[in-house]
Protein backbone atom coordinates (compact mmCIF):
# COMPACT_ATOMS: atom_id res chain seq x y z
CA UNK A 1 0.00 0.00 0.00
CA UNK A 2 0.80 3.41 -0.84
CA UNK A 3 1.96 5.64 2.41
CA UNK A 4 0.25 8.70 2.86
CA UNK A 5 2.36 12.03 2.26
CA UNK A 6 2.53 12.43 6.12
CA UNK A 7 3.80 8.93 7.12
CA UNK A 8 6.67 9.78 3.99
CA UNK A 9 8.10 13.18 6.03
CA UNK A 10 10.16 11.55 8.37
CA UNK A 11 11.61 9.42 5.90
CA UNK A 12 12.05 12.29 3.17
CA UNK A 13 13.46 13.95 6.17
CA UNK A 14 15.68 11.17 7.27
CA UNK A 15 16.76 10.51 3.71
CA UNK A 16 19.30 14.03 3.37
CA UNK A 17 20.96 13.06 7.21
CA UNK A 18 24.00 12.09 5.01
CA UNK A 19 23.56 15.18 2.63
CA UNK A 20 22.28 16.69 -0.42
CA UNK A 21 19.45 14.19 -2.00
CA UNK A 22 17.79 14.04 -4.99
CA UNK A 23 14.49 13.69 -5.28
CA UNK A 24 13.87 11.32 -7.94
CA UNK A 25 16.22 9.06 -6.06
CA UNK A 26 14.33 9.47 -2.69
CA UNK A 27 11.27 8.33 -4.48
CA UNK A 28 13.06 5.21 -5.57
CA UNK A 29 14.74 4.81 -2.07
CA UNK A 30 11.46 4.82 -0.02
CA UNK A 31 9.57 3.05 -2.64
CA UNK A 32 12.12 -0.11 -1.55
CA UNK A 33 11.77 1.10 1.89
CA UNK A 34 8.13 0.30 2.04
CA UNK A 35 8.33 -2.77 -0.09
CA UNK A 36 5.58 -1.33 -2.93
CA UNK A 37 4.73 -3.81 -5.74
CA UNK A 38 5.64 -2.75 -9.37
CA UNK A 39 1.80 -1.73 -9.83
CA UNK A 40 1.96 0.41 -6.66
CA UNK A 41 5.27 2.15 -7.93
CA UNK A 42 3.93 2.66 -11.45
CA UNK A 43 0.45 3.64 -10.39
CA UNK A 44 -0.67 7.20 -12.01
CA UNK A 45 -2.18 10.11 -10.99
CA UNK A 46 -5.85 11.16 -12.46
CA UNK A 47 -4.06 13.34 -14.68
CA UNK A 48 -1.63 11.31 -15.81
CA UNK A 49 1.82 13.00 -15.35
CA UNK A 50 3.06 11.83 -12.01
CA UNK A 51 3.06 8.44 -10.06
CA UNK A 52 1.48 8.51 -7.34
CA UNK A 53 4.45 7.74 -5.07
CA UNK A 54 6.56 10.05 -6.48
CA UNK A 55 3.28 12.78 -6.02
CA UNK A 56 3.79 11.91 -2.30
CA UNK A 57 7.53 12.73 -1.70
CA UNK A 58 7.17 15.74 -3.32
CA UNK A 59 4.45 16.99 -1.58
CA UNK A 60 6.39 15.62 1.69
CA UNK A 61 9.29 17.26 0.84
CA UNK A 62 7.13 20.51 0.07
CA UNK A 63 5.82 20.78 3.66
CA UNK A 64 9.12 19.73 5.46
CA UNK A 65 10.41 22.78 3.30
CA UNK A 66 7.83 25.00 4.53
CA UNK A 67 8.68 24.35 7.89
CA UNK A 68 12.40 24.79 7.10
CA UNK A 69 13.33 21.15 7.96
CA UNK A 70 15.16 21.04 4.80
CA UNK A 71 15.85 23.35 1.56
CA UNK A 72 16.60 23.56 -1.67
CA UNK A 73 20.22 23.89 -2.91
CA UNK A 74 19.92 23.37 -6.13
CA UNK A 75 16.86 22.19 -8.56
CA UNK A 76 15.48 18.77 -7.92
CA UNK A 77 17.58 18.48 -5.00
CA UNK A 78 17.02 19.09 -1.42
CA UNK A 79 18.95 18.80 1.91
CA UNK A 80 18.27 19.09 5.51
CA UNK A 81 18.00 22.12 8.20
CA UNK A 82 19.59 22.39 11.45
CA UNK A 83 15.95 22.19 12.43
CA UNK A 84 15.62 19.43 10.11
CA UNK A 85 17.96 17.30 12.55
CA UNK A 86 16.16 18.48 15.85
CA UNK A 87 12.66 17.73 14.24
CA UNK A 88 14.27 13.71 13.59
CA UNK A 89 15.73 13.47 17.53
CA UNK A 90 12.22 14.89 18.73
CA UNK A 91 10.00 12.85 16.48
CA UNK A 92 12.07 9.40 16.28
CA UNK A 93 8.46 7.94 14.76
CA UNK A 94 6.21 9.76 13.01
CA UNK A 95 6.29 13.34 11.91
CA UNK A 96 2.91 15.08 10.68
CA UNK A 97 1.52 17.95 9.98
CA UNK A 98 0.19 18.69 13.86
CA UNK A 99 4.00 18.48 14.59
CA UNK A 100 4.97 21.15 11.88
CA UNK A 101 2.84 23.19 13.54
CA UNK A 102 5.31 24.38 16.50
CA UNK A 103 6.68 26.08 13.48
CA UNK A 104 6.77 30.07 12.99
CA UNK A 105 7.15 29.54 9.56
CA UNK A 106 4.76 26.81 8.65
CA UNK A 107 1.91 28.61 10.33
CA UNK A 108 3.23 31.38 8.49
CA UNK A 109 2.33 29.14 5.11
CA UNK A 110 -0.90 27.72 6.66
CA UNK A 111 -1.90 31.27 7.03
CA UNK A 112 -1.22 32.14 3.56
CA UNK A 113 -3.15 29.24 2.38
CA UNK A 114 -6.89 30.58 1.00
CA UNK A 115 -9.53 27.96 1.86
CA UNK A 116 -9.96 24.97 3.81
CA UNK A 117 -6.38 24.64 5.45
CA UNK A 118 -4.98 20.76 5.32
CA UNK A 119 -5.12 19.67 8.63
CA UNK A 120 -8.89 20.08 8.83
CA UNK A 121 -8.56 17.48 6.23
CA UNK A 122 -6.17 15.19 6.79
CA UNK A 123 -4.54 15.82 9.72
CA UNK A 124 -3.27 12.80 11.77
CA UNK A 125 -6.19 13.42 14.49
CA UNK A 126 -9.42 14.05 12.00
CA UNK A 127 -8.13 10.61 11.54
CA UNK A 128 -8.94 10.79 7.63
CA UNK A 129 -6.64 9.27 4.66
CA UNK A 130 -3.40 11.70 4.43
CA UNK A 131 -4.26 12.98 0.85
CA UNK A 132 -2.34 15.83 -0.81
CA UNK A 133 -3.93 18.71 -2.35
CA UNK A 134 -3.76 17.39 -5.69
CA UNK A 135 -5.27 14.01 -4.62
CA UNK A 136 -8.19 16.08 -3.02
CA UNK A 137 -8.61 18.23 -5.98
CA UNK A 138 -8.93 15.31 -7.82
CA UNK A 139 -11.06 13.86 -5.85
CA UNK A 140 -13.47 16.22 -5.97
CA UNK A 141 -13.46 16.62 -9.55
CA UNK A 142 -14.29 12.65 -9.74
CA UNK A 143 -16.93 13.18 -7.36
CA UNK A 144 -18.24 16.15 -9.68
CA UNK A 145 -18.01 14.05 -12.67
CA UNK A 146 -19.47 10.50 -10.96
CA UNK A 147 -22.45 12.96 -10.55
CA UNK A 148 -22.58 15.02 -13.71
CA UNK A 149 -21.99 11.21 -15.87
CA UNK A 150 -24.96 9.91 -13.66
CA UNK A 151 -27.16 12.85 -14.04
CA UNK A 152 -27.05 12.53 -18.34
CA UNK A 153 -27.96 8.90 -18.21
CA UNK A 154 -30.80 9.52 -15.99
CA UNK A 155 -31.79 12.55 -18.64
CA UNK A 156 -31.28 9.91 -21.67
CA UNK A 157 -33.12 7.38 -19.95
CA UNK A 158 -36.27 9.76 -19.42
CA UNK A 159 -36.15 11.26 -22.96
CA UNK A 160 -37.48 9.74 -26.16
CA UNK A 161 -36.01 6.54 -28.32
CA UNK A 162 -35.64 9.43 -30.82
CA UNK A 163 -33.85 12.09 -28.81
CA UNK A 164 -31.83 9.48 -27.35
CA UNK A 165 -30.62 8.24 -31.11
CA UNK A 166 -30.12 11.83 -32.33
CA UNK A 167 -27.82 12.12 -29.05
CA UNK A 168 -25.76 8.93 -30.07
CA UNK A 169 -25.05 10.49 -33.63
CA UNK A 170 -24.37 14.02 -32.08
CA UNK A 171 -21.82 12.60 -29.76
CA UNK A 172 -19.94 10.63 -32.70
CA UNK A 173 -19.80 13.73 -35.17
CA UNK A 174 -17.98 15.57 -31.76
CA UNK A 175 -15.61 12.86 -31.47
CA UNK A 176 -14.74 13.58 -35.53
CA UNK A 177 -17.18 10.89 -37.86
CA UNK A 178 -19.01 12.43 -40.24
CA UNK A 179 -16.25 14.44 -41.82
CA UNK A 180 -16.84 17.99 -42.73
CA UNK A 181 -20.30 19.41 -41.77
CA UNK A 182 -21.12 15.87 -39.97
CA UNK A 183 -22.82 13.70 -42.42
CA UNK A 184 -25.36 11.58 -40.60
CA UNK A 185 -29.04 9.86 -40.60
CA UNK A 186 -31.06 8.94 -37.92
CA UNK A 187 -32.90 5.72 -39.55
CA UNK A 188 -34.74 4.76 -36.48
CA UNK A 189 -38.66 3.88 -37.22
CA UNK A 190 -40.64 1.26 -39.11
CA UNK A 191 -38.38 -0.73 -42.07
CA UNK A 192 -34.78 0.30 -40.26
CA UNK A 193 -33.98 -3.36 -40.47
CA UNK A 194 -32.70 -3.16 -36.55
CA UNK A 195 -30.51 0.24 -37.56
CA UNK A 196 -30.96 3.61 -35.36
CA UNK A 197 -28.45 5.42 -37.47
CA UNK A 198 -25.70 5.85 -40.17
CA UNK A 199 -22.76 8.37 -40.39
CA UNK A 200 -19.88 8.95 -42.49
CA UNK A 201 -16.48 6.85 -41.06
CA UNK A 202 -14.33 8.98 -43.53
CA UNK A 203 -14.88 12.79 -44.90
CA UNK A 204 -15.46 11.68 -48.44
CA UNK A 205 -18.32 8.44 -47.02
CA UNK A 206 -16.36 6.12 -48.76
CA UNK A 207 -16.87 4.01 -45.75
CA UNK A 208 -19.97 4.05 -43.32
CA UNK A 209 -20.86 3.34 -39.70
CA UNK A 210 -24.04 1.88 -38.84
CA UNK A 211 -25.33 2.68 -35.19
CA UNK A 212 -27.51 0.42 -32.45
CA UNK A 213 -28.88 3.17 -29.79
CA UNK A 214 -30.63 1.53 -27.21
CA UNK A 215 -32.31 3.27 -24.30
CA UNK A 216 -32.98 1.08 -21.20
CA UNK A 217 -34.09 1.60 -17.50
CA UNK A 218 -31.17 1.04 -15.30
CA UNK A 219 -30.40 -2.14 -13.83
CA UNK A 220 -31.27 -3.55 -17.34
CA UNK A 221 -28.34 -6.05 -18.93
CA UNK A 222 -28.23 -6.38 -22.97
CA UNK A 223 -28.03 -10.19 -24.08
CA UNK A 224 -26.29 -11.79 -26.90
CA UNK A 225 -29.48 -11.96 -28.91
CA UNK A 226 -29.19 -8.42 -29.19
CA UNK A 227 -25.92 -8.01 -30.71
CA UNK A 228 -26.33 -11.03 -33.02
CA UNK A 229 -29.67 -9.28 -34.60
CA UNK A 230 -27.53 -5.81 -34.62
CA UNK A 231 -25.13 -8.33 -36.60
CA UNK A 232 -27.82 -10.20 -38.74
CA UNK A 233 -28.79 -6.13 -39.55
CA UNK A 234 -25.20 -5.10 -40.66
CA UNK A 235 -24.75 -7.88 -42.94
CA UNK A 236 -28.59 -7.38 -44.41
CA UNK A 237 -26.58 -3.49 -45.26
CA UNK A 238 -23.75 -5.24 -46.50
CA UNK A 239 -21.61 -3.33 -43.83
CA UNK A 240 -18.59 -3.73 -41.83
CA UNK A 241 -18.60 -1.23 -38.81
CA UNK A 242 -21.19 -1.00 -36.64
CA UNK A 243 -21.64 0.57 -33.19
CA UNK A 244 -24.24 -0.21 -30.27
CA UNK A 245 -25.13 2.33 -27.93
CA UNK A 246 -26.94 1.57 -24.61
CA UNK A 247 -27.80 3.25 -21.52
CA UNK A 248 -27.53 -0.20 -19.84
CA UNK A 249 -25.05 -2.91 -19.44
CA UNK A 250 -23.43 -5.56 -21.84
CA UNK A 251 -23.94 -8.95 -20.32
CA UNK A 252 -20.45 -11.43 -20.40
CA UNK A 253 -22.12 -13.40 -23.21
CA UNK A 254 -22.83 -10.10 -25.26
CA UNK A 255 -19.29 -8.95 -24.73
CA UNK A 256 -18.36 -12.43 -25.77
CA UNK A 257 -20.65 -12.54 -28.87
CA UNK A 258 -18.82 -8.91 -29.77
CA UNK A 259 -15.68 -10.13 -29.73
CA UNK A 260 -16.03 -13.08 -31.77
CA UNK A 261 -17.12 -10.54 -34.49
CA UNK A 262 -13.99 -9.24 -34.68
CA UNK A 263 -13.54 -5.35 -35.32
CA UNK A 264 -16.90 -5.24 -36.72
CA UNK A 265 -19.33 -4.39 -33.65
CA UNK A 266 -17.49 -1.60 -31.19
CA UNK A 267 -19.98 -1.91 -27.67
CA UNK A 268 -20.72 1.04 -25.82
CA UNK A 269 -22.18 0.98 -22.59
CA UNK A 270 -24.12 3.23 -19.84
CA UNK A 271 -20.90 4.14 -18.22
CA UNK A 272 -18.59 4.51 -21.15
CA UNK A 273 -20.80 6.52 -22.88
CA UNK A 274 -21.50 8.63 -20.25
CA UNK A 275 -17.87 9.91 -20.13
CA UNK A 276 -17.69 10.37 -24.05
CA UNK A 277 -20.67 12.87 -23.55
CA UNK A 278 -18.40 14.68 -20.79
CA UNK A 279 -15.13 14.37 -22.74
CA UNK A 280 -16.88 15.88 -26.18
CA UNK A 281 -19.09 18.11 -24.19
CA UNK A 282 -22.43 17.10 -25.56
CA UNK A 283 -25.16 17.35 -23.70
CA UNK A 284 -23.07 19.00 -21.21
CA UNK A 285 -20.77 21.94 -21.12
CA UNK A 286 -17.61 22.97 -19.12
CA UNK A 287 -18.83 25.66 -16.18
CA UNK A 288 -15.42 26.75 -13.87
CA UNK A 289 -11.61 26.01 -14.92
CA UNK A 290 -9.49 26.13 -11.43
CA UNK A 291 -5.78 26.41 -13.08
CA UNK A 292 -3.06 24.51 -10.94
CA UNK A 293 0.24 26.45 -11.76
CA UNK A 294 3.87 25.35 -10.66
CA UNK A 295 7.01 26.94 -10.05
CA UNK A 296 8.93 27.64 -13.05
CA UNK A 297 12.43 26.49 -11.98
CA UNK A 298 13.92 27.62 -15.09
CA UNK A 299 12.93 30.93 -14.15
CA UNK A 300 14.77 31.30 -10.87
CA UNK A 301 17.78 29.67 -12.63
């Protein structure tokens, strides 16, 4: 298991005793320490440009520096205070942000900080996971989504069969089908031989894709019947891409059926679908950006 950013600051800490320490090295160093599995060491960030591990130290390392336990010589280095060594013979277990705290200068921080401070967070006696403020900002921002991505199904699931096919086609001319102008049909109705839609694969519809929507109640599973009639459909077209759309689930057997297809039948579910709406902004639309800036080392070089 990962360890929280406060259970790394007395080994961040510990780690420069000898002298000047890198971080990236530090990372590697305590990931040993702590025995993680290659997964655990390798495992990401929501946004993709960190470990999670490595997100840790740094932030570690961050608040140690606040309360001058250690500093920065040099970029991507760090090495420890004279305080740095008192804070290790006072604290020979576990050093946190309650005990950075008898610190002038990291109240001086907390006091800069706008907002909720940490430690009402996840301070060692609320007792709460030790995230850092990235892994709370992302946090909330899942929680946001998990809520927005629930909130459209329940919209697509109270709306028409035809509103909820027009959506389908919207969402793939966002993602780029349909070439110029977004070339599309909705076929849905009496004689579609079991197609809800066709668009443009290419911008000169040389090649087609034929589309499945299917609006269920939730808690409702689609079946392998399903996709082999979708199939049956395609090849009555004389086809080869088609996509089905649900606001449900695929049952193992449909997922199954799918794949023996080959390439030809993509499945998109409740879930998935959800988060292409949210990606491509359709039926939704993008209401506060919170920018998360950095300091520019290059700069101060």
């Amino acid at each position: 298991m990962i360890p929280d950013f406060q259970t790394l600051m007395r080994p961040v800490l510990q780690s420069a005793v000898a002298g000047e320490r890198r971080v990236s090295d530090v990372v590697e160093e305590i990931s040993a320490l702590f025995e993680l599995t290659p997964e655990e060491r390798s495992e990401m960030l929501p946004s993709g440009r960190q470990s999670r591990m490595a997100n840790r130290v740094h932030w570690a390392r961050s608040y140690l520096k606040q309360a001058r336990l250690v500093r920065s010589p040099r970029r991507g280095w760090f090495e420890i205070t004279e305080d740095g060594r008192t804070a290790l013979a006072e604290a020979p277990d576990r050093i946190t942000v309650a005990y950075l705290k008898r610190f002038p200068s990291f109240l001086d921080f907390q006091s800069r900080t706008r907002g909720p401070k940490d430690d009402a967070a996840c301070t060692e006696e609320s007792g709460d996971v030790a995230a850092t403020p990235e892994e709370v900002l992302a946090a909330a921002h899942d929680e946001i989504r998990d809520g927005l991505a629930s909130e459209l199904l329940g919209r697509l699931r109270e709306g028409s069969p035809r509103f909820f096919e027009e959506t389908v086609v919207n969402l793939l001319i966002a993602m780029g089908y349909g070439g110029p102008g977004g070339r599309s049909a909705i076929l849905g109705g009496s004689g579609d031989n079991g197609v809800d839609g066709v668009i443009d694969k290419d911008p000169l519809g040389v090649d087609q894709v034929y589309v499945q929507a299917k609006r269920y109640g939730e808690g409702t599973t689609v079946g392998s019947g399903e996709i082999r009639d979708f199939f049956g459909a395609l090849s009555l077209k004389d086809v080869s891409r088609g996509v089905f759309v649900t606001t449900a689930r695929f049952s193992p057997s449909a997922e199954a059926t799918a794949e023996k297809l080959g390439a030809r039948i993509v499945l998109v579910d409740g879930p998935r679908l959800a988060d292409l709406m949210i990606a491509y902004e359709v039926g939704c639309r993008v209401r506060q950006v919170f920018p998360v800036h950095e300091i520019d080392e290059e700069y101060f070089e």
